[in-house]
C-alpha atoms as a PDB file:
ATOM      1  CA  UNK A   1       3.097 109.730 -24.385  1.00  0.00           C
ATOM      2  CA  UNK A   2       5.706 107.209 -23.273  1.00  0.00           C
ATOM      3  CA  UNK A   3       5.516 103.748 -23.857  1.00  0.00           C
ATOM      4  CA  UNK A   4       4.714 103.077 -20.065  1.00  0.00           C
ATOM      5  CA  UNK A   5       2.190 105.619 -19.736  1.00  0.00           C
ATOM      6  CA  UNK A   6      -1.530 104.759 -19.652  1.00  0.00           C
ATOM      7  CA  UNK A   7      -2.548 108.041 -19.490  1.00  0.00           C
ATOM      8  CA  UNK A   8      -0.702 111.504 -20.825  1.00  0.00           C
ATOM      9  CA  UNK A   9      -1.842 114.790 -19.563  1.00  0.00           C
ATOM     10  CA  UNK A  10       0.080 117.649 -21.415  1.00  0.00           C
ATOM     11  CA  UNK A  11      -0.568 121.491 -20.749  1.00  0.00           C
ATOM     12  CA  UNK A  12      -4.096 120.823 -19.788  1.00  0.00           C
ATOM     13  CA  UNK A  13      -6.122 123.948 -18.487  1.00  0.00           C
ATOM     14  CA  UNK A  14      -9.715 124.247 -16.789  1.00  0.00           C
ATOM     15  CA  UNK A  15     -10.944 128.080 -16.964  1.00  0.00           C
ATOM     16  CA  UNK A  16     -14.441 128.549 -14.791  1.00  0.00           C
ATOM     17  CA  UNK A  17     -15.135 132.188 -15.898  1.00  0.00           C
ATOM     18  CA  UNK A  18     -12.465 133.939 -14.238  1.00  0.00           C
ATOM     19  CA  UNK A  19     -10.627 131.254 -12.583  1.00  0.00           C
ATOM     20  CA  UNK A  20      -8.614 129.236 -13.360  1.00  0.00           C
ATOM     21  CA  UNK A  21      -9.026 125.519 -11.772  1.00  0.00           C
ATOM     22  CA  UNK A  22      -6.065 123.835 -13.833  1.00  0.00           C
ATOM     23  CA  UNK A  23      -3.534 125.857 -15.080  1.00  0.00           C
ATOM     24  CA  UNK A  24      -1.085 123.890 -17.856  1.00  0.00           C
ATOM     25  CA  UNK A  25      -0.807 120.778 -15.862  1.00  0.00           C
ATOM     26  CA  UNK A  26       1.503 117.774 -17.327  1.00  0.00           C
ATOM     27  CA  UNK A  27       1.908 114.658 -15.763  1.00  0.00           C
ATOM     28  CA  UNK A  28       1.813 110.791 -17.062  1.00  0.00           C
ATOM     29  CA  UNK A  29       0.176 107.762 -15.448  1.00  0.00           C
ATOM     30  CA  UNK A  30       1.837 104.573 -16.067  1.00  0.00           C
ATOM     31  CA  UNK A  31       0.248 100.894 -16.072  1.00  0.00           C
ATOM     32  CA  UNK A  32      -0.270  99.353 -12.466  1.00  0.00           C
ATOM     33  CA  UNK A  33       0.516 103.039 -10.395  1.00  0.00           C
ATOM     34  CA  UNK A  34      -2.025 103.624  -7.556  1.00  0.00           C
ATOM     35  CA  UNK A  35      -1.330 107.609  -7.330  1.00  0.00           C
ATOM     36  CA  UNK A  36      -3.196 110.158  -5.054  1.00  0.00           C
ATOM     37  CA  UNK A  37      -4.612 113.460  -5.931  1.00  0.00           C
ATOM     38  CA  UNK A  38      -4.339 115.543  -2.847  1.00  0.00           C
ATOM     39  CA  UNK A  39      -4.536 119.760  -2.349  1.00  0.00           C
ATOM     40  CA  UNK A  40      -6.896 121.948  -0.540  1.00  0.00           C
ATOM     41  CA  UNK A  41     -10.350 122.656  -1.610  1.00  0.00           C
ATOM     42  CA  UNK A  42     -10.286 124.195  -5.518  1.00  0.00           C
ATOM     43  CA  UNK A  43      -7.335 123.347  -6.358  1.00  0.00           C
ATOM     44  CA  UNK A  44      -8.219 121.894  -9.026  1.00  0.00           C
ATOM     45  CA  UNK A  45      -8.142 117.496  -7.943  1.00  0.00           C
ATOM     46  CA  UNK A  46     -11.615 117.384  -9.280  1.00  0.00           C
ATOM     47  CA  UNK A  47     -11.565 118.993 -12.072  1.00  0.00           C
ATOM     48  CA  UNK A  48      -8.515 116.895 -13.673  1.00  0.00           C
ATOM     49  CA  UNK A  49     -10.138 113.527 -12.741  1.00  0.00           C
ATOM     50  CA  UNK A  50     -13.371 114.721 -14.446  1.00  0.00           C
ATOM     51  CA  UNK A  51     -11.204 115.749 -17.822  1.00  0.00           C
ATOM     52  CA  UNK A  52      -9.261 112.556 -17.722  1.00  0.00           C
ATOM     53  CA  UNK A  53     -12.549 111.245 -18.031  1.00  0.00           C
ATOM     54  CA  UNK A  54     -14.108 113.844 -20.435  1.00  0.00           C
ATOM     55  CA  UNK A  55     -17.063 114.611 -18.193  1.00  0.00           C
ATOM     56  CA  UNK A  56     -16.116 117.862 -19.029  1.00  0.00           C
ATOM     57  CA  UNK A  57     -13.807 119.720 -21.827  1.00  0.00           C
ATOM     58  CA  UNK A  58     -10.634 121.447 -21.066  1.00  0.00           C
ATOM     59  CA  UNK A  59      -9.798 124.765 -22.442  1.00  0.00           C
ATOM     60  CA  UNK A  60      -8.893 125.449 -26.033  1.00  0.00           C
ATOM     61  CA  UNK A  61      -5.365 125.353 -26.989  1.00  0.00           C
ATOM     62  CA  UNK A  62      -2.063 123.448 -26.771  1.00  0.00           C
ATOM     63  CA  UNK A  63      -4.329 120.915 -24.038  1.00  0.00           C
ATOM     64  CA  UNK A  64      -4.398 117.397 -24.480  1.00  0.00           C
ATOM     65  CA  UNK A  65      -5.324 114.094 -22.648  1.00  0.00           C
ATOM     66  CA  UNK A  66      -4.446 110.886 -24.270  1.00  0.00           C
ATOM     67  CA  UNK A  67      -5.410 107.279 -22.180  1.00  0.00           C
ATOM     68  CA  UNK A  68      -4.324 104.042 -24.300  1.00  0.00           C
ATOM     69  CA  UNK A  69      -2.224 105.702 -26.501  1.00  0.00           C
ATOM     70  CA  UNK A  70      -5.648 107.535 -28.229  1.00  0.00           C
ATOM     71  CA  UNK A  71      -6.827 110.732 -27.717  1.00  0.00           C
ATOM     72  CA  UNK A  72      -9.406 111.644 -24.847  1.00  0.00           C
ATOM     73  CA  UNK A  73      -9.789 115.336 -26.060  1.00  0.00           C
ATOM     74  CA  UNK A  74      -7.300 118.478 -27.472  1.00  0.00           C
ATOM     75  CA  UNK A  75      -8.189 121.714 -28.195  1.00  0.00           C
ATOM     76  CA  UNK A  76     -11.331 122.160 -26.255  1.00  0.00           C
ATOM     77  CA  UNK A  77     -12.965 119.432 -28.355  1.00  0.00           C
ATOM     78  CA  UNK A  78     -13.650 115.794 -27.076  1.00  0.00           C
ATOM     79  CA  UNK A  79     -12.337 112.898 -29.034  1.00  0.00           C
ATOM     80  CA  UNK A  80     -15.248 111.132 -31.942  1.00  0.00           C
ATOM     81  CA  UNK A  81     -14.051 107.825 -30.521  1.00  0.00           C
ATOM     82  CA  UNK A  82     -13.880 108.566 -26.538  1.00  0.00           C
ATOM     83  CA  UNK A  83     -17.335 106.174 -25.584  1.00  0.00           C
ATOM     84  CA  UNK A  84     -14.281 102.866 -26.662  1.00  0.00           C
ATOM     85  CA  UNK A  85     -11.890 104.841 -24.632  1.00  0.00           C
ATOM     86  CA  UNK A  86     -14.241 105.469 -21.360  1.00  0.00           C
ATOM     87  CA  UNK A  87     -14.994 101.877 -21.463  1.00  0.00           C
ATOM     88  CA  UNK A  88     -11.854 101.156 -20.393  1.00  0.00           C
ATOM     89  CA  UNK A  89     -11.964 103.734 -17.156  1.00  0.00           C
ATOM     90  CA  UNK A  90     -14.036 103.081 -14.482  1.00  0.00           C
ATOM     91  CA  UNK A  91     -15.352 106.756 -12.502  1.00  0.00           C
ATOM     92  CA  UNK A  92     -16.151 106.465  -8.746  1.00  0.00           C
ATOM     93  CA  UNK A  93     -17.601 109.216  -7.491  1.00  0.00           C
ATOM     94  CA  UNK A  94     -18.089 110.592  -3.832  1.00  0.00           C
ATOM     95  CA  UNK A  95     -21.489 110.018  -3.499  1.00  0.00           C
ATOM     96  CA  UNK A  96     -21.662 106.499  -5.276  1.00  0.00           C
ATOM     97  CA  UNK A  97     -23.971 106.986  -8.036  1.00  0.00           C
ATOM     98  CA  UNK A  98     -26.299 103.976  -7.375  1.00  0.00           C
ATOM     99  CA  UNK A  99     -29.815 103.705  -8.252  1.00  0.00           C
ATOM    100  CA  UNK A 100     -31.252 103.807  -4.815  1.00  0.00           C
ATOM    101  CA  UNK A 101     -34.392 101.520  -5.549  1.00  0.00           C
ATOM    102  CA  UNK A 102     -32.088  98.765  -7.846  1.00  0.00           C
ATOM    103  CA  UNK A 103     -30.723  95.939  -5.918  1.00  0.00           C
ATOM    104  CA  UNK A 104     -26.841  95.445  -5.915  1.00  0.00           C
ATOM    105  CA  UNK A 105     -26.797  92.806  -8.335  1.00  0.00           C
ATOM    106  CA  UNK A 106     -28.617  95.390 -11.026  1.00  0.00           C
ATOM    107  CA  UNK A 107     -26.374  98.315 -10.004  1.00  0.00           C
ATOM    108  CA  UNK A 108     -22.869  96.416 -10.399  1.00  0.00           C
ATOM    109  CA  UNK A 109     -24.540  94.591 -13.476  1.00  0.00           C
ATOM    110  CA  UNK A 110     -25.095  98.209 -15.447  1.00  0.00           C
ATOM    111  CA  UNK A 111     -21.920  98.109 -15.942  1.00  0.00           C
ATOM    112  CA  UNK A 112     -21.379  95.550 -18.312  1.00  0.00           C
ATOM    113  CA  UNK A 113     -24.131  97.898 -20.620  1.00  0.00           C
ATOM    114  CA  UNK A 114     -21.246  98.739 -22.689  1.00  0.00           C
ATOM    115  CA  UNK A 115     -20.780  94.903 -24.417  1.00  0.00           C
ATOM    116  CA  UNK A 116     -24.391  93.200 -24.258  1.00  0.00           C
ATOM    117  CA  UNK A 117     -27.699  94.041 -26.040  1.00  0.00           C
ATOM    118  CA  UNK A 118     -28.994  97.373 -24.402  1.00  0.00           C
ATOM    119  CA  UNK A 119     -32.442  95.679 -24.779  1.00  0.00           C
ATOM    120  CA  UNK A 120     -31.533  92.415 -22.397  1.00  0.00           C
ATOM    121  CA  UNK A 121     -29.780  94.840 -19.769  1.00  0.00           C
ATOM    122  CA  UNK A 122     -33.086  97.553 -19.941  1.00  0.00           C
ATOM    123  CA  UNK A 123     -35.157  94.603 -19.046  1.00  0.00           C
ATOM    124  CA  UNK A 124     -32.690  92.309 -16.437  1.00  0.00           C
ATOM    125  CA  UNK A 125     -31.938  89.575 -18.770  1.00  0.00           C
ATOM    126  CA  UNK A 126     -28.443  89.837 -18.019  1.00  0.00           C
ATOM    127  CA  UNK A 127     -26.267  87.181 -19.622  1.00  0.00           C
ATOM    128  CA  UNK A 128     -24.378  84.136 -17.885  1.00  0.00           C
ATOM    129  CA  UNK A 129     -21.412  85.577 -18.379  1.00  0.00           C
ATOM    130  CA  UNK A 130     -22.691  88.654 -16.510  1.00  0.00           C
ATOM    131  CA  UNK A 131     -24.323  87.245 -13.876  1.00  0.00           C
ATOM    132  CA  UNK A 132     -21.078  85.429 -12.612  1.00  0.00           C
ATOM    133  CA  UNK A 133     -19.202  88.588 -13.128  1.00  0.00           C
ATOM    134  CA  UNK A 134     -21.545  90.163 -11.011  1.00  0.00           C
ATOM    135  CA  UNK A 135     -21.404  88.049  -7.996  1.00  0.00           C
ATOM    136  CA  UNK A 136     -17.489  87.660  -8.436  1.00  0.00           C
ATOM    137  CA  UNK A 137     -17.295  91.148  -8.156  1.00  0.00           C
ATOM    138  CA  UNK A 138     -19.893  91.887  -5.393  1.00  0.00           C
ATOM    139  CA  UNK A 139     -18.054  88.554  -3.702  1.00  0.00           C
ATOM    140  CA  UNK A 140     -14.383  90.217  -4.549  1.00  0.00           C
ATOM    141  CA  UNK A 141     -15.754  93.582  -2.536  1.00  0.00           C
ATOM    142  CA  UNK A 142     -16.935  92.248   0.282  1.00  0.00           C
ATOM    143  CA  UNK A 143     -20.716  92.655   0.038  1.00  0.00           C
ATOM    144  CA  UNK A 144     -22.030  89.774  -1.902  1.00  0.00           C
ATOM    145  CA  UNK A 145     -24.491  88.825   1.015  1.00  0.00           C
ATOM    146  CA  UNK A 146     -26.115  91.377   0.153  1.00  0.00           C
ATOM    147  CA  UNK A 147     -26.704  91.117  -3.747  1.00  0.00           C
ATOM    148  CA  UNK A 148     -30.642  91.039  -3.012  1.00  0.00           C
ATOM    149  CA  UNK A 149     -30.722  94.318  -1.241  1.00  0.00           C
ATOM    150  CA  UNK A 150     -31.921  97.585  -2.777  1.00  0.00           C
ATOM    151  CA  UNK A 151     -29.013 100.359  -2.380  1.00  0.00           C
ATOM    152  CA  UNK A 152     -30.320 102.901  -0.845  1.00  0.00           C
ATOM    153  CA  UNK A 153     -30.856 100.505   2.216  1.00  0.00           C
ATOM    154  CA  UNK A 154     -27.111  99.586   2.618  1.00  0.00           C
ATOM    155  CA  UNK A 155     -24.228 101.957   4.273  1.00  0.00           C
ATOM    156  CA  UNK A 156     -22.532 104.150   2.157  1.00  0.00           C
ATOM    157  CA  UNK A 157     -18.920 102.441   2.555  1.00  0.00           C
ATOM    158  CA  UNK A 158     -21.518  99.155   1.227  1.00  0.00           C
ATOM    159  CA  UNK A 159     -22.406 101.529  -1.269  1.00  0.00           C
ATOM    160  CA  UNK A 160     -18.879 102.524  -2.424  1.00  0.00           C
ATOM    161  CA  UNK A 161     -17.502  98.845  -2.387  1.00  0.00           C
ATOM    162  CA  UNK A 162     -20.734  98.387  -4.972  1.00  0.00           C
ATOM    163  CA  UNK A 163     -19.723 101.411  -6.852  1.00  0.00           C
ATOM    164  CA  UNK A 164     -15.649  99.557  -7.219  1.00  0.00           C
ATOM    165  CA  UNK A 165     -17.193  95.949  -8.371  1.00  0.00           C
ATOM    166  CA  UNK A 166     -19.354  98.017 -11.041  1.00  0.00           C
ATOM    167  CA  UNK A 167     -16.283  99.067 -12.475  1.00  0.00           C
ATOM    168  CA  UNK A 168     -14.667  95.970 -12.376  1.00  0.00           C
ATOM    169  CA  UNK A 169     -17.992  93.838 -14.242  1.00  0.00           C
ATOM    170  CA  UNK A 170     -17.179  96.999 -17.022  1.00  0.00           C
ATOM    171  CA  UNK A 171     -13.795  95.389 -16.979  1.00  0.00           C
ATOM    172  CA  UNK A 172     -12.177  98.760 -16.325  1.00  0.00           C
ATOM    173  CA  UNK A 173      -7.953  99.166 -16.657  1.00  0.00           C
ATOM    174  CA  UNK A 174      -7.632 102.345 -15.061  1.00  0.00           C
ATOM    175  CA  UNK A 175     -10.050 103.492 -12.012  1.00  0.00           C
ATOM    176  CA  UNK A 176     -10.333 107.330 -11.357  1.00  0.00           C
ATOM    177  CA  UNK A 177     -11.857 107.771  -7.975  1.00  0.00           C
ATOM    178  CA  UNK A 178     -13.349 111.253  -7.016  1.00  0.00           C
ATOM    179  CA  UNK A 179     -12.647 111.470  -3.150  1.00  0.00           C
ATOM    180  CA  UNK A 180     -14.545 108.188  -2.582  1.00  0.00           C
ATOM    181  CA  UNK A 181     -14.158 108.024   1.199  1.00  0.00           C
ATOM    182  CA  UNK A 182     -14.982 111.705   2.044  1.00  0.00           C
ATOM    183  CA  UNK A 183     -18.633 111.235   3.689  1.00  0.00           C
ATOM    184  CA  UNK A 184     -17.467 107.556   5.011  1.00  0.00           C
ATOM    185  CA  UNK A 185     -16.913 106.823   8.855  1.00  0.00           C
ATOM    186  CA  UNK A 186     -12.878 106.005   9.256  1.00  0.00           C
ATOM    187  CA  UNK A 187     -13.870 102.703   9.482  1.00  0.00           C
ATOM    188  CA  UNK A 188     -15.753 102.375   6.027  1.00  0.00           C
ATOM    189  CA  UNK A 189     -13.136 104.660   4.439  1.00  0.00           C
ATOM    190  CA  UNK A 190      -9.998 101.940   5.509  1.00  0.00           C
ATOM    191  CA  UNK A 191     -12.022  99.855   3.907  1.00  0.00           C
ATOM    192  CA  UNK A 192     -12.947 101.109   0.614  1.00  0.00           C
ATOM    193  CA  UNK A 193      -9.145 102.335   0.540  1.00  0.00           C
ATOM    194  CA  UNK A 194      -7.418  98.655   1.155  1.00  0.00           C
ATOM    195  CA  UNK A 195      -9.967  97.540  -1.591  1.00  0.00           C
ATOM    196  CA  UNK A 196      -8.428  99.549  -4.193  1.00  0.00           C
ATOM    197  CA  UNK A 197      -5.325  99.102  -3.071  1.00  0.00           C
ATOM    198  CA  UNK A 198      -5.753  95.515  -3.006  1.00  0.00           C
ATOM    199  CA  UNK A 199      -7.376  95.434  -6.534  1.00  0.00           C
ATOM    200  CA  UNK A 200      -4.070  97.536  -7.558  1.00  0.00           C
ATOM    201  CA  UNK A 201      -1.902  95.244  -6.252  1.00  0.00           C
ATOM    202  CA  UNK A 202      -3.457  92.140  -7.271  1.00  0.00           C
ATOM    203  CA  UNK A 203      -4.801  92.921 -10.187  1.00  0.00           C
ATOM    204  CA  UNK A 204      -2.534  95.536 -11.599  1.00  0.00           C
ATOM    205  CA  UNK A 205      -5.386  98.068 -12.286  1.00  0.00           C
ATOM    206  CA  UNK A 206      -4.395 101.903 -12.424  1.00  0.00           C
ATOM    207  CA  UNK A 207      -5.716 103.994 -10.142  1.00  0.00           C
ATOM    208  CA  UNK A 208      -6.105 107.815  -9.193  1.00  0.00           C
ATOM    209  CA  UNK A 209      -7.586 108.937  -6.633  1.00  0.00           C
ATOM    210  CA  UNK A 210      -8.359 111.892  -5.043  1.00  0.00           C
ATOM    211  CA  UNK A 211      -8.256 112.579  -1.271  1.00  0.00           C
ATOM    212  CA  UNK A 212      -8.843 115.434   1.504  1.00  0.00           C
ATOM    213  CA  UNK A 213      -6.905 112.844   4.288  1.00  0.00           C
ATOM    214  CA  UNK A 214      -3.583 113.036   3.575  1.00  0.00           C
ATOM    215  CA  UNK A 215      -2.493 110.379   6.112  1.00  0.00           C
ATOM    216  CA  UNK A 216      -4.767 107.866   3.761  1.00  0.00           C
ATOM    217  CA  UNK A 217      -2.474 109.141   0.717  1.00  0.00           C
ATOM    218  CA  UNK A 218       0.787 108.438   2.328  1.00  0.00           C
ATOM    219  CA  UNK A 219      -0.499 105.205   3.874  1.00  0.00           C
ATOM    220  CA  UNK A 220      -1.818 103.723   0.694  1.00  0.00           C
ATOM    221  CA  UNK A 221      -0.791 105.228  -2.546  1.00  0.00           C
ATOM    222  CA  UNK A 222       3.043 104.680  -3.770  1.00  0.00           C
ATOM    223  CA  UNK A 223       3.136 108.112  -5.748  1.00  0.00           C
ATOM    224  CA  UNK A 224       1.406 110.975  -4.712  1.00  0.00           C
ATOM    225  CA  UNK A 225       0.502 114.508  -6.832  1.00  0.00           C
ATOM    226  CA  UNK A 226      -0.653 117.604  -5.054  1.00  0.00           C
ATOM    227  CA  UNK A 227      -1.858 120.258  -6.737  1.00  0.00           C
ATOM    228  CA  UNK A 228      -2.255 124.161  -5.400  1.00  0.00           C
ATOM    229  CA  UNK A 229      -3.599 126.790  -7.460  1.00  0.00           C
ATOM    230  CA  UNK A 230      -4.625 125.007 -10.166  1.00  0.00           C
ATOM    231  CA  UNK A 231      -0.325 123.983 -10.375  1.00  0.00           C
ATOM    232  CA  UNK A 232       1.514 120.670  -9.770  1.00  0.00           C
ATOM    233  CA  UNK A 233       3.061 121.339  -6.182  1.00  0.00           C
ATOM    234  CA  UNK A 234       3.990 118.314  -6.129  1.00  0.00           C
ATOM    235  CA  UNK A 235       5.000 115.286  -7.700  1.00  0.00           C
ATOM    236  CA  UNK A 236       6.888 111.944  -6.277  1.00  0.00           C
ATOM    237  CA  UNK A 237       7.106 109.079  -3.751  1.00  0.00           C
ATOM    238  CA  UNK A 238       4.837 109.275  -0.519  1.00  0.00           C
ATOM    239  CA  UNK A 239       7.611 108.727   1.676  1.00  0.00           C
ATOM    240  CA  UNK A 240       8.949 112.169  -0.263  1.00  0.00           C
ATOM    241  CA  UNK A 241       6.209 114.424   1.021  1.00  0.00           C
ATOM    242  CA  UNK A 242       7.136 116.123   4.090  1.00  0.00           C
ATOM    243  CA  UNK A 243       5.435 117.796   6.606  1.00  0.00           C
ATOM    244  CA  UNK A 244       7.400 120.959   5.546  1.00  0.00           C
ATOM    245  CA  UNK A 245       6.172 120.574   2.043  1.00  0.00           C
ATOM    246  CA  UNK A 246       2.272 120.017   2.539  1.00  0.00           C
ATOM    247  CA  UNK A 247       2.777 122.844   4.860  1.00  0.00           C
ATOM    248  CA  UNK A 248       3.803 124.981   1.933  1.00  0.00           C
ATOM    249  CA  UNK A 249       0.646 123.393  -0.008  1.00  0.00           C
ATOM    250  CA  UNK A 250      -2.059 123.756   2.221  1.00  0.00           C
ATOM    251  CA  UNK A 251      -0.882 126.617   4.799  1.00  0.00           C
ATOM    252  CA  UNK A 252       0.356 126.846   7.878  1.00  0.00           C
ATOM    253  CA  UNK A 253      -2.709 125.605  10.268  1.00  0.00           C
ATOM    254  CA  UNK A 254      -1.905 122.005   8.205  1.00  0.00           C
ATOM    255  CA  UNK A 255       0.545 121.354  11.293  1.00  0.00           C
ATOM    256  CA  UNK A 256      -2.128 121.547  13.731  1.00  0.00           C
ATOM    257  CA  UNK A 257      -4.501 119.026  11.814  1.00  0.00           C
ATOM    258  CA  UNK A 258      -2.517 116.466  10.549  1.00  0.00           C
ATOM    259  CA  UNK A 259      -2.426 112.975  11.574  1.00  0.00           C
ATOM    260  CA  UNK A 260       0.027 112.063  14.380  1.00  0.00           C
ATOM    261  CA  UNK A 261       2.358 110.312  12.933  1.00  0.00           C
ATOM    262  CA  UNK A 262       3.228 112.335   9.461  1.00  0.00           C
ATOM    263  CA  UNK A 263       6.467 112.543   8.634  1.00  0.00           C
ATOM    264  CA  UNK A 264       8.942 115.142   9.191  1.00  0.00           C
END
């Protein structure tokens, strides 16, 4: 793992019975790099975001996945210490993962569970400290007005803003985000996109994210990975990806699809 890197992946693979979703993948992350995940459907984008965050194991073998210089999982096994490390990582997932009948202010406040008294959070008494990390969060997102509201009564790009100020009240360093604007309206999905980016550039935090829109990648992330087959296709600058490459990754009706505008 070099010095820079915040997270190492080295020769991880991801075997679903017969197939293979991640087949020896390498790559590093370093400190402050908003990078996109991008491929077609199974090729694996999922997969590595949920091992980076040890949602699930990775084969057994020469596989390992280091974040903070400390050991996420090898071998098939997941690391005795990983609940310190996945403090540190913030998961945003397509569908939110909000308790519909909480408020906001409860659902961004669950995620400070991992430093107070499990016994004050299970019953609301949330600390000071919380509370103003809450609403500077919720105010940082763009949805503080509506800190009262249950969250199954707000839009879903309201919803995914929510799910990015949990992660910051958990004081998260690196955010992996699991194709967080796919069921958003274009306008909701701009929006959710210039937040991370803006918490990336402001903030320095790390993030990954993985994306179907492949105009969104090249408009927002610096770096850009594309996988195909469970492979690295791809690995560089966005203004490196050419339409002659992504045709190679995703096939030849990519041409007809993509955004006016891509490069060529």
């Amino acid at each position: 793992m070099s010095d820079a890197a915040v997270l190492s992946i080295r020769n991880v693979s991801k075997t679903f019975g017969t197939r293979r979703a991640l087949d020896k993948v390498s790559l590093d992350v370093s400190k402050g790099e908003m990078i996109a995940l991008i491929g077609p459907s199974g090729s694996g984008k999922s997969t590595l975001l949920r091992s980076i965050s040890a949602l699930q194991t990775i084969d057994g073998g020469e596989g390992r996945i280091d974040a903070f210089g400390g050991p996420v999982q090898e071998n098939g096994r997941i690391a005795s210490n990983v609940r310190a490390i996945r403090t540190r990582i913030g998961m945003i997932f397509q569908q939110f993962n909000l308790v519909g009948r909480l408020n906001l202010f409860t659902n961004v406040a669950l995620g400070s569970l991992g430093r107070i008294n499990f016994w004050s959070g299970l019953f609301g008494r949330w600390p000071a400290e919380t509370q103003s990390a809450v609403m500077a969060a919720l105010t940082r997102v763009g949805v503080a007005e509506y800190a009262a509201q249950r969250a199954n009564t707000l839009s879903g790009g309201q919803q995914q803003r929510a799910a990015i100020a949990r992660a910051l009240v958990q004081r998260a360093k690196i955010i992996l985000a699991d194709e967080p604007v796919a069921s958003l309206d274009p306008v909701s999905a701009r929006r959710v996109m210039e937040t991370l980016q803006g918490l990336n550039k402001a903030d320095g935090l790390t993030v990954v994210v993985t994306l179907h829109q492949v105009d969104y990648a090249l408009r927002y992330c610096q770096r850009v990975v594309a996988l195909k087959g469970g492979k690295i296709a791809y690995d560089g600058p966005a203004t490196g990806l050419k339409t002659d490459k992504l045709i190679d990754i995703y096939g030849p009706e990519f041409e007809d699809v993509f955004w006016e505008g891509a490069p060529q």
